[in-house]
PDB file of N, CA and C in Angstrom:
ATOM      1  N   UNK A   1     -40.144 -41.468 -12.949  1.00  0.00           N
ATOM      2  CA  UNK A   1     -39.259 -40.338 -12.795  1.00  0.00           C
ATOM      3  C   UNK A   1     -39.253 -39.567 -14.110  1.00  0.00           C
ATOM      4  N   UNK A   2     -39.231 -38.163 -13.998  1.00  0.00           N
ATOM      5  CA  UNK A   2     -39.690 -37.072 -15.165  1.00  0.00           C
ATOM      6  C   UNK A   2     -37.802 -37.398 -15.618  1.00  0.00           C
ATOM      7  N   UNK A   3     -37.592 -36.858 -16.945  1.00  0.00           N
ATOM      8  CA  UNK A   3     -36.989 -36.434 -17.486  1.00  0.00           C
ATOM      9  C   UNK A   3     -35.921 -35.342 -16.122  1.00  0.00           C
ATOM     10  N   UNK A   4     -36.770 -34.301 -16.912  1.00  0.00           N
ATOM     11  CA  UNK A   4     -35.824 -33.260 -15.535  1.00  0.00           C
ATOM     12  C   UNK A   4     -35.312 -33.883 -14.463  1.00  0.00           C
ATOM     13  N   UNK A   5     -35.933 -34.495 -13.797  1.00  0.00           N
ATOM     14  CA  UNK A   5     -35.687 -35.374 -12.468  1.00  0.00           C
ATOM     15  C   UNK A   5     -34.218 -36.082 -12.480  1.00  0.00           C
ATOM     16  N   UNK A   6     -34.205 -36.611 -13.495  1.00  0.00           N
ATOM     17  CA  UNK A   6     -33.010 -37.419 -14.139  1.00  0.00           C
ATOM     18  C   UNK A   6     -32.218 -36.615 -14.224  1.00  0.00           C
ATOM     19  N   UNK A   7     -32.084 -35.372 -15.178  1.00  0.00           N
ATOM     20  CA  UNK A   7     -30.796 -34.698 -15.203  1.00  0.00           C
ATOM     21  C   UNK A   7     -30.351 -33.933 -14.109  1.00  0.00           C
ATOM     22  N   UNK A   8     -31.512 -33.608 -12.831  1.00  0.00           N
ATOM     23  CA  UNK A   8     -31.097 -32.936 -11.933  1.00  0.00           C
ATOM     24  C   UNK A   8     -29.911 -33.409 -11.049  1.00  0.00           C
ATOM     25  N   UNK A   9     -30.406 -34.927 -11.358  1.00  0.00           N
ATOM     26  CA  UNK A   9     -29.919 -35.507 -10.418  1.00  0.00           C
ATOM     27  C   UNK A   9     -28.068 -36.047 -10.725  1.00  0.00           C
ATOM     28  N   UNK A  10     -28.298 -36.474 -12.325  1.00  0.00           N
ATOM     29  CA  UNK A  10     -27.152 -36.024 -12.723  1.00  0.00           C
ATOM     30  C   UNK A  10     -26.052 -34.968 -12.554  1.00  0.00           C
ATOM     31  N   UNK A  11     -26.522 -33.491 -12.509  1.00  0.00           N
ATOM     32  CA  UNK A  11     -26.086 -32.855 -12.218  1.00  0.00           C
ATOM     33  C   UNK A  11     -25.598 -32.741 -10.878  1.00  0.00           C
ATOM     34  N   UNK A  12     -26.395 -32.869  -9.884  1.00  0.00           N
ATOM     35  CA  UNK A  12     -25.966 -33.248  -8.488  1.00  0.00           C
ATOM     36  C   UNK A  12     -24.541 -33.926  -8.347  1.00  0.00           C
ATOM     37  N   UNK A  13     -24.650 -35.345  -9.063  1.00  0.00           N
ATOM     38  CA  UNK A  13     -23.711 -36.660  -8.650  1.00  0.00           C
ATOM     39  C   UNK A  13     -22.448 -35.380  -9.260  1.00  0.00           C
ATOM     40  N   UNK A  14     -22.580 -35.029 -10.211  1.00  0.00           N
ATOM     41  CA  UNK A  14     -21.472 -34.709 -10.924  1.00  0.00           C
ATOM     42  C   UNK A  14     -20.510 -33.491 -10.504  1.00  0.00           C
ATOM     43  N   UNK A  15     -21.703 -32.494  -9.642  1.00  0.00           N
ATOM     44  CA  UNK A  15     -20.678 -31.549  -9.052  1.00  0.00           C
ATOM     45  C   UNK A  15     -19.928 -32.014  -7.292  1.00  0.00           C
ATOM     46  N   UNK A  16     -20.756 -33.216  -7.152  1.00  0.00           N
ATOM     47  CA  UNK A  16     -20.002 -33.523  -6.071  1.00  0.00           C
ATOM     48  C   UNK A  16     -18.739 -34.488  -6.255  1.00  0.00           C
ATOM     49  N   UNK A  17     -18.054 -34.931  -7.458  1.00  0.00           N
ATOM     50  CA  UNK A  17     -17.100 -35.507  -7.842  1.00  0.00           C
ATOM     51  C   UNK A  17     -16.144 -34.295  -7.767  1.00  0.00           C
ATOM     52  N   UNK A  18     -16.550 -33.080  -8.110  1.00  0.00           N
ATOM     53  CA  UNK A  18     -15.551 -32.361  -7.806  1.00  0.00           C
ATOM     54  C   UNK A  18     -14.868 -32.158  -6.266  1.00  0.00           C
ATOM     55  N   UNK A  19     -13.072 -32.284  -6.258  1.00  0.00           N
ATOM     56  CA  UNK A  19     -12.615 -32.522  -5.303  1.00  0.00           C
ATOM     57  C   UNK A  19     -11.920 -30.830  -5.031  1.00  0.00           C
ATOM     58  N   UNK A  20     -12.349 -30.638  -3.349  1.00  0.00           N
ATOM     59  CA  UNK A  20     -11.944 -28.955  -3.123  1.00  0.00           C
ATOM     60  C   UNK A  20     -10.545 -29.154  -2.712  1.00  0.00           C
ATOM     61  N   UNK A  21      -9.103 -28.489  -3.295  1.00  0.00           N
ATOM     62  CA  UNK A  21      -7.915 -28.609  -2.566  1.00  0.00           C
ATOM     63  C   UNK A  21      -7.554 -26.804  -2.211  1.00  0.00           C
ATOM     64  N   UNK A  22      -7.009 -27.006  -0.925  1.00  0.00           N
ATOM     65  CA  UNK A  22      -6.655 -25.737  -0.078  1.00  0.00           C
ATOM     66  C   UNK A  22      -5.087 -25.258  -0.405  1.00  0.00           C
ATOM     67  N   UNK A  23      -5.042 -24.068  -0.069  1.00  0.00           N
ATOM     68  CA  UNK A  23      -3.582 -23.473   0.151  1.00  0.00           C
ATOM     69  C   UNK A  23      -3.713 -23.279   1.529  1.00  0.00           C
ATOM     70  N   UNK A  24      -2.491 -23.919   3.071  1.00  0.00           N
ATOM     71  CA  UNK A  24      -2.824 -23.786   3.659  1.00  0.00           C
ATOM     72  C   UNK A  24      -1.641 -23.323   3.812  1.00  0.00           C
ATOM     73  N   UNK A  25      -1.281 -21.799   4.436  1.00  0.00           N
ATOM     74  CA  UNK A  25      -0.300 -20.635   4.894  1.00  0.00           C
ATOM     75  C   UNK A  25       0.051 -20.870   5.985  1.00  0.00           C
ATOM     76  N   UNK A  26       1.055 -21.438   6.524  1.00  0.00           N
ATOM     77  CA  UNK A  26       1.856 -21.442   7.936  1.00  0.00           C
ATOM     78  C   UNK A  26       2.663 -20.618   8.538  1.00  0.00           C
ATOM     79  N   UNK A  27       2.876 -20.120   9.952  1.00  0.00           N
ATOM     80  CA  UNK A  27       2.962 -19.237  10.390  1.00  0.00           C
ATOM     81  C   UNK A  27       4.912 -19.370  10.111  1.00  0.00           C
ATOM     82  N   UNK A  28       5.845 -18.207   9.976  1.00  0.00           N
ATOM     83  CA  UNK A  28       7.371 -18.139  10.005  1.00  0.00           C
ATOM     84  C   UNK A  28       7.333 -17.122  10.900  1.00  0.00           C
ATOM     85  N   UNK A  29       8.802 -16.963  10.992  1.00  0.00           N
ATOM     86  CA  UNK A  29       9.738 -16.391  12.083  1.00  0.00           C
ATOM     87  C   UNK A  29      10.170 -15.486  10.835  1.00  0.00           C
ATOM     88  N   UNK A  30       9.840 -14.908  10.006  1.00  0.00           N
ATOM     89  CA  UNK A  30      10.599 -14.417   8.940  1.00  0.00           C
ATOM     90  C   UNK A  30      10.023 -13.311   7.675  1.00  0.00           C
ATOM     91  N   UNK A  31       8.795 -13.542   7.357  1.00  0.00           N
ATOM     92  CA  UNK A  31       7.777 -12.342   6.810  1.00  0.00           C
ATOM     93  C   UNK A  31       7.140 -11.610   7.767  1.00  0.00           C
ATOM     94  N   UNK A  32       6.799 -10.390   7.873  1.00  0.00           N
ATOM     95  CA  UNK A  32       5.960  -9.097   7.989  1.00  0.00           C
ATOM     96  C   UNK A  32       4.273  -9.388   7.746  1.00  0.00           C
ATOM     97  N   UNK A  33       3.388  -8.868   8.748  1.00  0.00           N
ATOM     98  CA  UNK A  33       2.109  -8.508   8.608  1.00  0.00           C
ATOM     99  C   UNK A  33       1.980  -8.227   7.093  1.00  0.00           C
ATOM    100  N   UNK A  34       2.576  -7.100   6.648  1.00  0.00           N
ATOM    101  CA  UNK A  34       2.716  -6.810   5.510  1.00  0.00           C
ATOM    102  C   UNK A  34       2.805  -6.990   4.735  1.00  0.00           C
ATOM    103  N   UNK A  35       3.966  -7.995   4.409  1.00  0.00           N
ATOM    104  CA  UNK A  35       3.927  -8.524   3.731  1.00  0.00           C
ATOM    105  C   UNK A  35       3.284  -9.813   3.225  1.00  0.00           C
ATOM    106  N   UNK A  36       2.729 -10.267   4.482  1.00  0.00           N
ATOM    107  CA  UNK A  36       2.364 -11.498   4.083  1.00  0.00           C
ATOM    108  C   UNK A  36       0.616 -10.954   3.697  1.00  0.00           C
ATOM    109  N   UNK A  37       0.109  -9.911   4.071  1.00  0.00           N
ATOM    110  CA  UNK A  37      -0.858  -9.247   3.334  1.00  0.00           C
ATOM    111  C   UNK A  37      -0.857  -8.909   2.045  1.00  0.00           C
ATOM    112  N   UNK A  38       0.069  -8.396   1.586  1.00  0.00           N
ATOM    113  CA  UNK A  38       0.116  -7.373   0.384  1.00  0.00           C
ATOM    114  C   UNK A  38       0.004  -9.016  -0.433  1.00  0.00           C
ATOM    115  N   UNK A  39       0.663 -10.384  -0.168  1.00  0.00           N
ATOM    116  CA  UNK A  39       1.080 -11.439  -0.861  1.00  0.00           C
ATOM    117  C   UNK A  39      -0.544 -12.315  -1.228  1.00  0.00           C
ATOM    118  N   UNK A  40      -1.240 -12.156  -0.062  1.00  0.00           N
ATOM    119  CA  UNK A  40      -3.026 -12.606   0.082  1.00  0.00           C
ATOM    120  C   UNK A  40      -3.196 -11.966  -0.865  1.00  0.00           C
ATOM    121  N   UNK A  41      -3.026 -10.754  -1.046  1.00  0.00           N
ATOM    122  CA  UNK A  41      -3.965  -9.526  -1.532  1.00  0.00           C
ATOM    123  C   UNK A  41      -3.595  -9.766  -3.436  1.00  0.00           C
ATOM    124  N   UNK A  42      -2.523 -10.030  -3.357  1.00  0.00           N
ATOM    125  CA  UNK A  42      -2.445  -9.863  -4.922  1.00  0.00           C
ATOM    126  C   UNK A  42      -1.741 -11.602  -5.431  1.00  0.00           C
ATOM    127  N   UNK A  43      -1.518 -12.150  -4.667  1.00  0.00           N
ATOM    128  CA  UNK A  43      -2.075 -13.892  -5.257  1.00  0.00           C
ATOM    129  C   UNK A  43      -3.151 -14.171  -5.286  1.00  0.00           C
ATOM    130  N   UNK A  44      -3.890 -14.269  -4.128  1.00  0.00           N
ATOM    131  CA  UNK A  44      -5.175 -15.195  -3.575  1.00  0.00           C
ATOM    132  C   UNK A  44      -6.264 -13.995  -3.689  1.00  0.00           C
ATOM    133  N   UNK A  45      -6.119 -12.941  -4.131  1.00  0.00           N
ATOM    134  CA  UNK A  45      -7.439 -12.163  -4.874  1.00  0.00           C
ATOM    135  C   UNK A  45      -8.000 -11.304  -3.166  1.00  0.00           C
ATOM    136  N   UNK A  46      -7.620 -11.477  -2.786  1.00  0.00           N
ATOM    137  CA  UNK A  46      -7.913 -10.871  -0.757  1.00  0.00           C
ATOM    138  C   UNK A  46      -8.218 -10.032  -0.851  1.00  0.00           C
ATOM    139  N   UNK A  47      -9.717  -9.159  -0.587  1.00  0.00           N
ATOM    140  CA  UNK A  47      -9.619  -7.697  -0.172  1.00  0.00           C
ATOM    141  C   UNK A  47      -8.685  -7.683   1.394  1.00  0.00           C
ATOM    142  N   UNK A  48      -8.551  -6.416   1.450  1.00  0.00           N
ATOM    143  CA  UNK A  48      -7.853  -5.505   2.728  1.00  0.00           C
ATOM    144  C   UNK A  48      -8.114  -6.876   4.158  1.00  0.00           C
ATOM    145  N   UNK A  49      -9.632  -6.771   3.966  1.00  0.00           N
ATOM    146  CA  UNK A  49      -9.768  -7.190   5.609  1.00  0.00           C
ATOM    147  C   UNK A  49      -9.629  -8.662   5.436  1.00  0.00           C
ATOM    148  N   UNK A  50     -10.408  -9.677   4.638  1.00  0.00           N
ATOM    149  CA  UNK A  50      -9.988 -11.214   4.348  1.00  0.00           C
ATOM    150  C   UNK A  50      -7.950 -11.166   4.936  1.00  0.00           C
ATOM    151  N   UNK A  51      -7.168 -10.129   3.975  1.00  0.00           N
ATOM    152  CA  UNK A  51      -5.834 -10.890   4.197  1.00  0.00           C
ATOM    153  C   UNK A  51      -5.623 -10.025   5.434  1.00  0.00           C
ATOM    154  N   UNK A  52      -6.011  -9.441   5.914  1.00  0.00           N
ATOM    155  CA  UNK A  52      -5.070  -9.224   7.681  1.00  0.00           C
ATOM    156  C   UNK A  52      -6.083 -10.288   8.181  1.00  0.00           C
ATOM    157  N   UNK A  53      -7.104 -10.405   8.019  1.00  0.00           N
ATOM    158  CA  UNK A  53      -7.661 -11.647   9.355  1.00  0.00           C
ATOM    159  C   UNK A  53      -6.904 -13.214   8.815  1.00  0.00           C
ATOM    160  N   UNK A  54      -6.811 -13.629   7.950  1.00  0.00           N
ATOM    161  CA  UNK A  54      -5.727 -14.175   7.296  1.00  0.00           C
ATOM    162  C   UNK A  54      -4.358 -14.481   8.317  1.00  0.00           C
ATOM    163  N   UNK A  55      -3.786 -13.219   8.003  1.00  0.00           N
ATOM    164  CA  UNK A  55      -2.405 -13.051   8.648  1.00  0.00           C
ATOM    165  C   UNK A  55      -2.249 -13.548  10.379  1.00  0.00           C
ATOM    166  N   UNK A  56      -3.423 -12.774  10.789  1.00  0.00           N
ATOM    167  CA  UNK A  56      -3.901 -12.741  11.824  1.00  0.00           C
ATOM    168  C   UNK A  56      -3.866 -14.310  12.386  1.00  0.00           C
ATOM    169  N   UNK A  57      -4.797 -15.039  11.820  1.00  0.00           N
ATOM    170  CA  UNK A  57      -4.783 -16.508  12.249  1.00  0.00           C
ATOM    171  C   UNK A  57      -3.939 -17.589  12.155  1.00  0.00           C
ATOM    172  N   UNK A  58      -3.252 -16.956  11.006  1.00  0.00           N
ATOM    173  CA  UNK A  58      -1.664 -17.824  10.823  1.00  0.00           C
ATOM    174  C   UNK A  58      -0.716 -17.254  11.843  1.00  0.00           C
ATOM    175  N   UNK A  59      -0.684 -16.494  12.652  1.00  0.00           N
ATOM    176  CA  UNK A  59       0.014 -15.843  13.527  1.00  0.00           C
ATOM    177  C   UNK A  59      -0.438 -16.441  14.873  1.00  0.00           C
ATOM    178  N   UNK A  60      -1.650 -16.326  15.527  1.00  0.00           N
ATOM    179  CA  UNK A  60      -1.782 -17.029  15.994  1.00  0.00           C
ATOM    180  C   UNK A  60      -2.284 -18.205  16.655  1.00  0.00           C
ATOM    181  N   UNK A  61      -2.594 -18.863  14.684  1.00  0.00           N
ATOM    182  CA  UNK A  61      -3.029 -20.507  15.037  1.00  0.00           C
ATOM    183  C   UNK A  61      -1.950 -21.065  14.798  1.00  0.00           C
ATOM    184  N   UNK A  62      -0.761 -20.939  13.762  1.00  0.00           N
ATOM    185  CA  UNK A  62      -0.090 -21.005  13.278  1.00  0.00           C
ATOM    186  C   UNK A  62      -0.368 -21.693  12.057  1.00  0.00           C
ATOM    187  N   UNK A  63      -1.490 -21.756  11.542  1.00  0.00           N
ATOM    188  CA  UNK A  63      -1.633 -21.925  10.051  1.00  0.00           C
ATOM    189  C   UNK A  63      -3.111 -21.308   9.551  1.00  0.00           C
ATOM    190  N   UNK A  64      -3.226 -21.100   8.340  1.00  0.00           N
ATOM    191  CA  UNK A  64      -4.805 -20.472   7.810  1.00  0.00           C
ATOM    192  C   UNK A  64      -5.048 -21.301   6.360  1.00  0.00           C
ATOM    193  N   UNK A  65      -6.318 -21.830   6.258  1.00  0.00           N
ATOM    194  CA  UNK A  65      -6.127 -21.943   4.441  1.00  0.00           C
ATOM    195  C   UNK A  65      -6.990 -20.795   4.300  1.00  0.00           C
ATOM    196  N   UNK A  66      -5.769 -20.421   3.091  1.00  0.00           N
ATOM    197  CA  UNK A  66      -6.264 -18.671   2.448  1.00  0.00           C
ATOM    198  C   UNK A  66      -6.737 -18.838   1.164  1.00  0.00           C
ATOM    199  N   UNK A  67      -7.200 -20.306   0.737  1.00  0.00           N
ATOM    200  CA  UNK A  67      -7.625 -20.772  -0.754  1.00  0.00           C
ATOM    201  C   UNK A  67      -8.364 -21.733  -0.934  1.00  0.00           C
ATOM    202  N   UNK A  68      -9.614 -22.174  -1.606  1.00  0.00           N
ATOM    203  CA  UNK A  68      -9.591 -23.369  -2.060  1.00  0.00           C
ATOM    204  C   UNK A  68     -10.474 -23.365  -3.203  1.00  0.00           C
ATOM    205  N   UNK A  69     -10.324 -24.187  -4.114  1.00  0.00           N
ATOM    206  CA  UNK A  69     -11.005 -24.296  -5.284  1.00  0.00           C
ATOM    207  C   UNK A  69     -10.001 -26.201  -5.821  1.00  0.00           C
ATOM    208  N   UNK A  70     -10.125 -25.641  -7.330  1.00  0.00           N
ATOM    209  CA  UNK A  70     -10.095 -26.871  -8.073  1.00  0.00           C
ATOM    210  C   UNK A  70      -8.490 -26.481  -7.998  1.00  0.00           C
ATOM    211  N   UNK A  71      -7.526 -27.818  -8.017  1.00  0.00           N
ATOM    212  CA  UNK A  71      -6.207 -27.941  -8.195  1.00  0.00           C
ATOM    213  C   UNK A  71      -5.296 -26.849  -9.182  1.00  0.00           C
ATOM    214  N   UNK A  72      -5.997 -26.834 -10.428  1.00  0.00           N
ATOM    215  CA  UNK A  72      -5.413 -26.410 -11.711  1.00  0.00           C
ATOM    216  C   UNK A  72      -5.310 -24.795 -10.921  1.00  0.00           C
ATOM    217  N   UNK A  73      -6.033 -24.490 -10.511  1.00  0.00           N
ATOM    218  CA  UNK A  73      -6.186 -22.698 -10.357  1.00  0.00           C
ATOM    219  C   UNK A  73      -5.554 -22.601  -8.928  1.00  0.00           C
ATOM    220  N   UNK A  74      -5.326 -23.947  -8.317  1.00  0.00           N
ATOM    221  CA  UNK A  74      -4.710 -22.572  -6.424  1.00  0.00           C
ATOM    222  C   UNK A  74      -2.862 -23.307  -6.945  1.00  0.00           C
ATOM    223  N   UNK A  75      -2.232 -24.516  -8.203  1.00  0.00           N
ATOM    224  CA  UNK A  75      -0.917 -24.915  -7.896  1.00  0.00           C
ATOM    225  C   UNK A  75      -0.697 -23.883  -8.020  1.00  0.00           C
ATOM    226  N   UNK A  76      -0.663 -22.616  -9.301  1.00  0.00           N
ATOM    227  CA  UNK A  76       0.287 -21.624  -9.772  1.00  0.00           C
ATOM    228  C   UNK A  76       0.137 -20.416  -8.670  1.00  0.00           C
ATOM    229  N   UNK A  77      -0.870 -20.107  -7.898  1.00  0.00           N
ATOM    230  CA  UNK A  77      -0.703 -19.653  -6.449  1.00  0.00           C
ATOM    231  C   UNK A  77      -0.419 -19.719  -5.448  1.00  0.00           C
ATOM    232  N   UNK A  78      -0.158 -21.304  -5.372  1.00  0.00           N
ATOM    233  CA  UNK A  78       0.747 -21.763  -4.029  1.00  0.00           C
ATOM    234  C   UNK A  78       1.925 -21.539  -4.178  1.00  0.00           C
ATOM    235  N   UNK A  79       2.246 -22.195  -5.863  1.00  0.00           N
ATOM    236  CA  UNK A  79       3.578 -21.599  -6.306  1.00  0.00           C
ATOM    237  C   UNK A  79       4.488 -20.177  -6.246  1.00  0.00           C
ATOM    238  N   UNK A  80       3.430 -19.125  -6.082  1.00  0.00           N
ATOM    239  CA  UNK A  80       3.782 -17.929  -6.304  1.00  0.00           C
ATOM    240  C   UNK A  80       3.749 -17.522  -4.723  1.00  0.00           C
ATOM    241  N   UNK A  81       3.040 -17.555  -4.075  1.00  0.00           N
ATOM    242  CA  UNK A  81       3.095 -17.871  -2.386  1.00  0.00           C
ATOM    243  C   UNK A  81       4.928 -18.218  -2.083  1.00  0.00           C
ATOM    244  N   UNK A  82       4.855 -19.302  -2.612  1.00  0.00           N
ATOM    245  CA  UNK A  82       6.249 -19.824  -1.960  1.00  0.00           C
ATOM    246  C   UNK A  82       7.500 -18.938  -2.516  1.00  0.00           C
ATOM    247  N   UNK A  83       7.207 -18.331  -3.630  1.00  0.00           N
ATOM    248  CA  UNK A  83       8.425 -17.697  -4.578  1.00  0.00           C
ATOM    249  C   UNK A  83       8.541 -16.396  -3.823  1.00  0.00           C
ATOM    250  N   UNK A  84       7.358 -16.085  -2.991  1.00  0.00           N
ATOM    251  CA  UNK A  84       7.189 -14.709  -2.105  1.00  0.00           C
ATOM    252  C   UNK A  84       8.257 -15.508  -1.368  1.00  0.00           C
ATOM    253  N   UNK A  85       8.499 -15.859  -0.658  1.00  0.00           N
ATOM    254  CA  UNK A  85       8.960 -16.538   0.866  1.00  0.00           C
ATOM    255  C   UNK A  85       8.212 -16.745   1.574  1.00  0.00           C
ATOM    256  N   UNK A  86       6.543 -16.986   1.720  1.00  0.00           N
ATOM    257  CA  UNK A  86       5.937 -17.647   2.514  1.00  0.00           C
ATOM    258  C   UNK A  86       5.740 -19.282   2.472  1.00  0.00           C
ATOM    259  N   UNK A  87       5.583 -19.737   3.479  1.00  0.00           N
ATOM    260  CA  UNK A  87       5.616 -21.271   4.166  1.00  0.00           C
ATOM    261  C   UNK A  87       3.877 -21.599   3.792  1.00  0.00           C
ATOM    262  N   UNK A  88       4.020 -22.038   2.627  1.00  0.00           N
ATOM    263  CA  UNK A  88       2.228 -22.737   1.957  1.00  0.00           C
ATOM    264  C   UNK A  88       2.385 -23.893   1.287  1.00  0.00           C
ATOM    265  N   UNK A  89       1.490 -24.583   1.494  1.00  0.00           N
ATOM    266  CA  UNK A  89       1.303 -25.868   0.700  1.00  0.00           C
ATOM    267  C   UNK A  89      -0.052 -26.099   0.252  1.00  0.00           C
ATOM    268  N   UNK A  90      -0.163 -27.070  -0.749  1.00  0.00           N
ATOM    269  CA  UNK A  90      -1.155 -27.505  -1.460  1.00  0.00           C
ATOM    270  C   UNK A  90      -1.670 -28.516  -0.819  1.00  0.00           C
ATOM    271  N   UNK A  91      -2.859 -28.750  -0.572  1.00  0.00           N
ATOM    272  CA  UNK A  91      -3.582 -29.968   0.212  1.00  0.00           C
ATOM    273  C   UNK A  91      -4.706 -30.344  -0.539  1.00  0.00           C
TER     274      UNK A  91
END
């Protein structure tokens, strides 16, 4: 086995240790299309159409994950999600 071979493979093992956690948005009786857009749009980085199809599926699936990456970067957006008044959690 080459050199390269070795670190490729390293590299491999190592980005799959990384673990993906979601923000997953549940549907209320209590926010606006609107609002719960404008909230995608300027937490979770959403252009226009991502947060109405968004809205859309939390409406009627009754939940969407509108996030996922590494822990450190979606808590302080779930956080800010919830400080809106939307119904999100961290998974």
């Amino acid at each position: 086995m080459s050199t390269k071979e070795k670190i490729q493979e390293e590299v491999e093992v190592l980005e799959k240790e990384v673990f993906q956690h979601e923000i997953v948005l549940h549907n209320d009786d209590v926010n606006t299309f609107d609002h719960v857009i404008e909230s995608l749009i300027s937490v979770c980085d959403h252009n226009l159409e991502q947060a109405e199809q968004c809205a859309m599926l939390v409406h009627y699936k009754g939940k969407c994950t509108v996030k996922s990456g590494e822990f450190k970067d979606l808590e302080p957006r779930c956080s800010k999600l919830l400080q809106l008044g939307l119904s999100a959690e961290l998974v």
